[in-house]
C-alpha atoms as a PDB file:
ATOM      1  CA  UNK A   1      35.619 -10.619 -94.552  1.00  0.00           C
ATOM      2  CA  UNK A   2      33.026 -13.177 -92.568  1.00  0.00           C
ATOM      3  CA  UNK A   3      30.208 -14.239 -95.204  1.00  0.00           C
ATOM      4  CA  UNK A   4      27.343 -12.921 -92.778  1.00  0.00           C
ATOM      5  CA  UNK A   5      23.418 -13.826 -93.400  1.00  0.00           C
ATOM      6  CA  UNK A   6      21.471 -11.189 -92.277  1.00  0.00           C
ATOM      7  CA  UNK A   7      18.588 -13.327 -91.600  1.00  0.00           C
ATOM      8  CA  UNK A   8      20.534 -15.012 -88.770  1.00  0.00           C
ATOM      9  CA  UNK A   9      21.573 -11.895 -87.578  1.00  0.00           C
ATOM     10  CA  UNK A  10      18.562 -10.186 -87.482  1.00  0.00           C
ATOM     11  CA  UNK A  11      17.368 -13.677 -84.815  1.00  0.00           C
ATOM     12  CA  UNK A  12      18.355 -11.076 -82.164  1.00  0.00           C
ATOM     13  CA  UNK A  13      15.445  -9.210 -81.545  1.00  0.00           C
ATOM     14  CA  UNK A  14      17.117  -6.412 -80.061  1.00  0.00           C
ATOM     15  CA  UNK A  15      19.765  -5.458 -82.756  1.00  0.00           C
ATOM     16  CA  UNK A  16      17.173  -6.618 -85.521  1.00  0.00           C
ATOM     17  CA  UNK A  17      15.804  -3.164 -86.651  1.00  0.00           C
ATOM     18  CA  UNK A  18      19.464  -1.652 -86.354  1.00  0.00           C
ATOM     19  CA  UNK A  19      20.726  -4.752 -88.797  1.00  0.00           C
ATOM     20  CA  UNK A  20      17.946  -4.362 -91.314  1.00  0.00           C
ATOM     21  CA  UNK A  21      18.020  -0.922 -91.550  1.00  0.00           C
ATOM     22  CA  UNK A  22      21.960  -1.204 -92.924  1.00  0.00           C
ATOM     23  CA  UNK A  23      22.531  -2.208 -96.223  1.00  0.00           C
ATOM     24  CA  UNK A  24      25.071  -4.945 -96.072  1.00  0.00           C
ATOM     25  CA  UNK A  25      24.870  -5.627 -99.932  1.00  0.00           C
ATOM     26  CA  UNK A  26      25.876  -2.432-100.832  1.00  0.00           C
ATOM     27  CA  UNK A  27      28.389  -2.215 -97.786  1.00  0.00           C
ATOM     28  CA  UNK A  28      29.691  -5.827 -99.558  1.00  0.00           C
ATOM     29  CA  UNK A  29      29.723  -4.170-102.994  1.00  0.00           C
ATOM     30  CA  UNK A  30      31.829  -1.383-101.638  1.00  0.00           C
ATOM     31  CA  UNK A  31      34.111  -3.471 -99.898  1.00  0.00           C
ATOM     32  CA  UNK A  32      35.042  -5.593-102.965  1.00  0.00           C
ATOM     33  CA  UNK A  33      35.359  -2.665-105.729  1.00  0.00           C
ATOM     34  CA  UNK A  34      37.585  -0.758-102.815  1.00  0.00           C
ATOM     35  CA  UNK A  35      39.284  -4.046-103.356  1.00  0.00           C
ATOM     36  CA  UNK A  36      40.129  -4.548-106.715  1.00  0.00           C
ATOM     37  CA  UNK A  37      40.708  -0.212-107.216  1.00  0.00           C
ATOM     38  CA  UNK A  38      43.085  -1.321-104.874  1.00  0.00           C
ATOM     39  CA  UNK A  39      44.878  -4.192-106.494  1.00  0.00           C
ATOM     40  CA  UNK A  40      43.591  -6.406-103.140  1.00  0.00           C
ATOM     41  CA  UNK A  41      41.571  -9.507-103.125  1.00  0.00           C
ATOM     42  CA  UNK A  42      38.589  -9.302-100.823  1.00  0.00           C
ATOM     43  CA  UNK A  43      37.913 -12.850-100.012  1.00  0.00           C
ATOM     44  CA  UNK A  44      34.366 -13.958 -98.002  1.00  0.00           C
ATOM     45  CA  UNK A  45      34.910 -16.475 -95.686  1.00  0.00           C
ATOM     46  CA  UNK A  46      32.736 -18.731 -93.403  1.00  0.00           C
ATOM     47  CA  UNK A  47      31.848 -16.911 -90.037  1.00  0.00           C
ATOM     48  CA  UNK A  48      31.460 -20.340 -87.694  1.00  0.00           C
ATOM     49  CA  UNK A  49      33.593 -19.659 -84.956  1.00  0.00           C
ATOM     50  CA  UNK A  50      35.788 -16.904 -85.890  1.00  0.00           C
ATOM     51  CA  UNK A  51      35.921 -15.311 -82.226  1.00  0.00           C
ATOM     52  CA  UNK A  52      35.630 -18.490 -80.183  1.00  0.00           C
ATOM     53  CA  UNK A  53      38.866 -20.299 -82.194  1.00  0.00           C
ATOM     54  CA  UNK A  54      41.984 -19.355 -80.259  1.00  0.00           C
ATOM     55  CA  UNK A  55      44.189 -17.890 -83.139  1.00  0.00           C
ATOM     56  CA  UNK A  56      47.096 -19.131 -81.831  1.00  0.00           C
ATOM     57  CA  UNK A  57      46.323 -23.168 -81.134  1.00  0.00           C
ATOM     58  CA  UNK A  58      43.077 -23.151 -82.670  1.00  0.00           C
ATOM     59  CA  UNK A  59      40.783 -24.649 -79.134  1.00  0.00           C
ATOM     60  CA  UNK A  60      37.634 -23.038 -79.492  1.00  0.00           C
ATOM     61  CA  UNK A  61      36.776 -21.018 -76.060  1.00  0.00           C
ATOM     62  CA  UNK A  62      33.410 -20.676 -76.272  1.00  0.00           C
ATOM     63  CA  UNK A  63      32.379 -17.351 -74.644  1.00  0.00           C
ATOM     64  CA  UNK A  64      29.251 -14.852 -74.689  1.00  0.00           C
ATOM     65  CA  UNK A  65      28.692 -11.749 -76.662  1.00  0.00           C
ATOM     66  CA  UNK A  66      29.556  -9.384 -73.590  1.00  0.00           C
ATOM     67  CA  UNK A  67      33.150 -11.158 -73.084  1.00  0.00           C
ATOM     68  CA  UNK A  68      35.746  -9.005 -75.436  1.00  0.00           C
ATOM     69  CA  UNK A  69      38.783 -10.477 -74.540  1.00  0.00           C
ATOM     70  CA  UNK A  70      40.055 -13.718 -75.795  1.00  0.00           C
ATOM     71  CA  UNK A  71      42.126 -15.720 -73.093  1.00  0.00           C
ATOM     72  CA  UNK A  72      42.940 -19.187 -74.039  1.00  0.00           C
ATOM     73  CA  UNK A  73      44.818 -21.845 -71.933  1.00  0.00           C
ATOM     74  CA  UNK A  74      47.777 -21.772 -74.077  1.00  0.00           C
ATOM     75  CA  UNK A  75      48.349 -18.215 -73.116  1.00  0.00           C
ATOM     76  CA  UNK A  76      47.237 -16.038 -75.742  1.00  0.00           C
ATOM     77  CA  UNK A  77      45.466 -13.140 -74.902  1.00  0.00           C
ATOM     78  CA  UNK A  78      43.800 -10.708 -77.471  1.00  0.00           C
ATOM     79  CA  UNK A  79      40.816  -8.576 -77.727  1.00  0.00           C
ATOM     80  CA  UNK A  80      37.819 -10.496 -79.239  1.00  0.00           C
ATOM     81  CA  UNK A  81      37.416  -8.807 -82.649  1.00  0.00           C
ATOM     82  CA  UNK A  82      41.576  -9.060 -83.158  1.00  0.00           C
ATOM     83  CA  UNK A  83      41.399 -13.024 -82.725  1.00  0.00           C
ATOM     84  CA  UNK A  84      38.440 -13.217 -84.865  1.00  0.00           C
ATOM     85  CA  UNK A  85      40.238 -10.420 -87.547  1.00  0.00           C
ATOM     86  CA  UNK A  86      43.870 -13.272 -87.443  1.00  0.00           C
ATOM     87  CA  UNK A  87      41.050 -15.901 -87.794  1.00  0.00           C
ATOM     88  CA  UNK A  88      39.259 -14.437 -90.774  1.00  0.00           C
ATOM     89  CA  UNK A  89      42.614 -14.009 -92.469  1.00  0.00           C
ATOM     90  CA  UNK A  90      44.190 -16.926 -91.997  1.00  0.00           C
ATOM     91  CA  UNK A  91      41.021 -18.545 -93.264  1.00  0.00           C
ATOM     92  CA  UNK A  92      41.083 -16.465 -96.248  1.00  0.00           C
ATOM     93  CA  UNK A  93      44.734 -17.530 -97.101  1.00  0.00           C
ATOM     94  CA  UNK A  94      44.337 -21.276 -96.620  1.00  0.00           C
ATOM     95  CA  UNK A  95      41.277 -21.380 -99.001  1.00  0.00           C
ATOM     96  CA  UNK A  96      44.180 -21.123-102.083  1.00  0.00           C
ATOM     97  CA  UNK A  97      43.580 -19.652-105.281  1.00  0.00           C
ATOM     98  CA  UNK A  98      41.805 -16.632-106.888  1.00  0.00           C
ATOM     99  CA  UNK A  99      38.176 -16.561-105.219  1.00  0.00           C
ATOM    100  CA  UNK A 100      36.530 -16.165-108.775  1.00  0.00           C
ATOM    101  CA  UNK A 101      35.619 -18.535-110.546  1.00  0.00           C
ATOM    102  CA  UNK A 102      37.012 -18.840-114.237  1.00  0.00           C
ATOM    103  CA  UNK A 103      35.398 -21.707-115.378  1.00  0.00           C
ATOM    104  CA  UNK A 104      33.730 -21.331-119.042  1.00  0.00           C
ATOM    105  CA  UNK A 105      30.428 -23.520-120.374  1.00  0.00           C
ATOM    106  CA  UNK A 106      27.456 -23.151-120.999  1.00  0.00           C
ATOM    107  CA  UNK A 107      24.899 -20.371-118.631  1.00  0.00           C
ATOM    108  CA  UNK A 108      23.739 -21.673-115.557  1.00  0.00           C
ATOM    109  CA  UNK A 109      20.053 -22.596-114.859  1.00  0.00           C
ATOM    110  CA  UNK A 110      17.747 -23.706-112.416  1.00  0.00           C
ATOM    111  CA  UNK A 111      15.018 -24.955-114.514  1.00  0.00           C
ATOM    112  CA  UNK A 112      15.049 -26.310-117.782  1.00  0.00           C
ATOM    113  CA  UNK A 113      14.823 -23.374-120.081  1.00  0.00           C
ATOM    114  CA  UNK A 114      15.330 -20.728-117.439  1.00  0.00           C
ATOM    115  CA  UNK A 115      19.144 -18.926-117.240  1.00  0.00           C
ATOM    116  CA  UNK A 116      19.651 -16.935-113.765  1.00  0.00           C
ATOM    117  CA  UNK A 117      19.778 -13.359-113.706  1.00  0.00           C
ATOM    118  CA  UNK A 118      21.675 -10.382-111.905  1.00  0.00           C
ATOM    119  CA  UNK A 119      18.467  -9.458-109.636  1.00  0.00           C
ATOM    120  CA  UNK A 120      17.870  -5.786-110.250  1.00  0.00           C
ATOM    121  CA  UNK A 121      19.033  -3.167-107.953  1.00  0.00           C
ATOM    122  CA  UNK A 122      18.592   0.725-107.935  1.00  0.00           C
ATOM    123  CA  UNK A 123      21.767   2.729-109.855  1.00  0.00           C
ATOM    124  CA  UNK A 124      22.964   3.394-106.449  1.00  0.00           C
ATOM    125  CA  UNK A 125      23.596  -0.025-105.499  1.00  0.00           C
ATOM    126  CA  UNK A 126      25.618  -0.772-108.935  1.00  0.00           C
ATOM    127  CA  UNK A 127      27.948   2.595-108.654  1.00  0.00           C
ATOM    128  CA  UNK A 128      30.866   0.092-107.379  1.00  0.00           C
ATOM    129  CA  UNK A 129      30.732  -2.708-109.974  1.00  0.00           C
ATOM    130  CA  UNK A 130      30.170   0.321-112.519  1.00  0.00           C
ATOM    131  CA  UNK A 131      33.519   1.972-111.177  1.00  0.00           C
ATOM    132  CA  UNK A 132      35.562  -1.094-110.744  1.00  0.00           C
ATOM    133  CA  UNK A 133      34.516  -1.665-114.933  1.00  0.00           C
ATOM    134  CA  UNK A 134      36.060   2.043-115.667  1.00  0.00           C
ATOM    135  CA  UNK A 135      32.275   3.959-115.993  1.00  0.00           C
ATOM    136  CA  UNK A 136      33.461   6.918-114.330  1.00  0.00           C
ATOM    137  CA  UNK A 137      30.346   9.350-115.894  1.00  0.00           C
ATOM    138  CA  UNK A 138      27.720   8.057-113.625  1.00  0.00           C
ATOM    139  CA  UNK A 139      25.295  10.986-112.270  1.00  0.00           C
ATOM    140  CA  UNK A 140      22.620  10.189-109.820  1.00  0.00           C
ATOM    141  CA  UNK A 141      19.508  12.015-109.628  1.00  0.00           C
END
């Protein structure tokens, strides 16, 4: 899947309150514990030019939002979001490897005396991490 930022997304005034309303970390969650339940590997990759790169010869063909079909001088013709899908998954296969990291050492920090921590979400937002662990007794209120 593309490795969106919402706050470039949300540049477009008139899709902004529609993007911020979504929850695209929880939507991201979802996607990656559907993932491993699964047995799949859900891989984030960069979005640059995922619907402009011709899938087939790889000449980017720059063209607007409002354009949905991909035509390219070599011949191939697809609709938009199918070029940008082959795109997305070929650039998830060339990346190689498992896309965690298992590297061991001491914790990460960004000061001197400070570790990171998971930021704090509401139970509803941790249901899919919680599932993919094996909690299956979770009850919302």
């Amino acid at each position: 899947y593309e490795d969106l930022r919402v706050s470039n997304m949300v540049k477009n005034h008139c899709l902004a309150k529609s993007i911020s309303d979504a929850s695209w970390y929880l939507f991201r969650q979802w996607l990656e514990y559907f993932a491993i339940k699964f047995d799949k590997i859900a891989m984030a990759v960069a979005p640059h030019y995922t619907s402009q790169k011709c899938s087939s010869c790889g000449v980017i063909v720059k063209k607007s939002l409002s354009t949905r079909t991909h035509n390219c001088s070599c011949g191939c013709e697809l609709h938009r979001d199918t070029n940008a899908a082959v795109n997305i998954l070929n650039l998830a296969k060339n990346r190689g490897g498992h896309p965690q990291i298992n590297a061991t050492g001491v914790e990460a920090t960004t000061l001197l005396g400070a570790s990171l921590v998971e930021p704090s979400f509401d139970d509803e937002c941790r249901i899919p991490s919680a599932l993919a662990r094996g909690v299956s007794n979770i009850h919302l209120t």
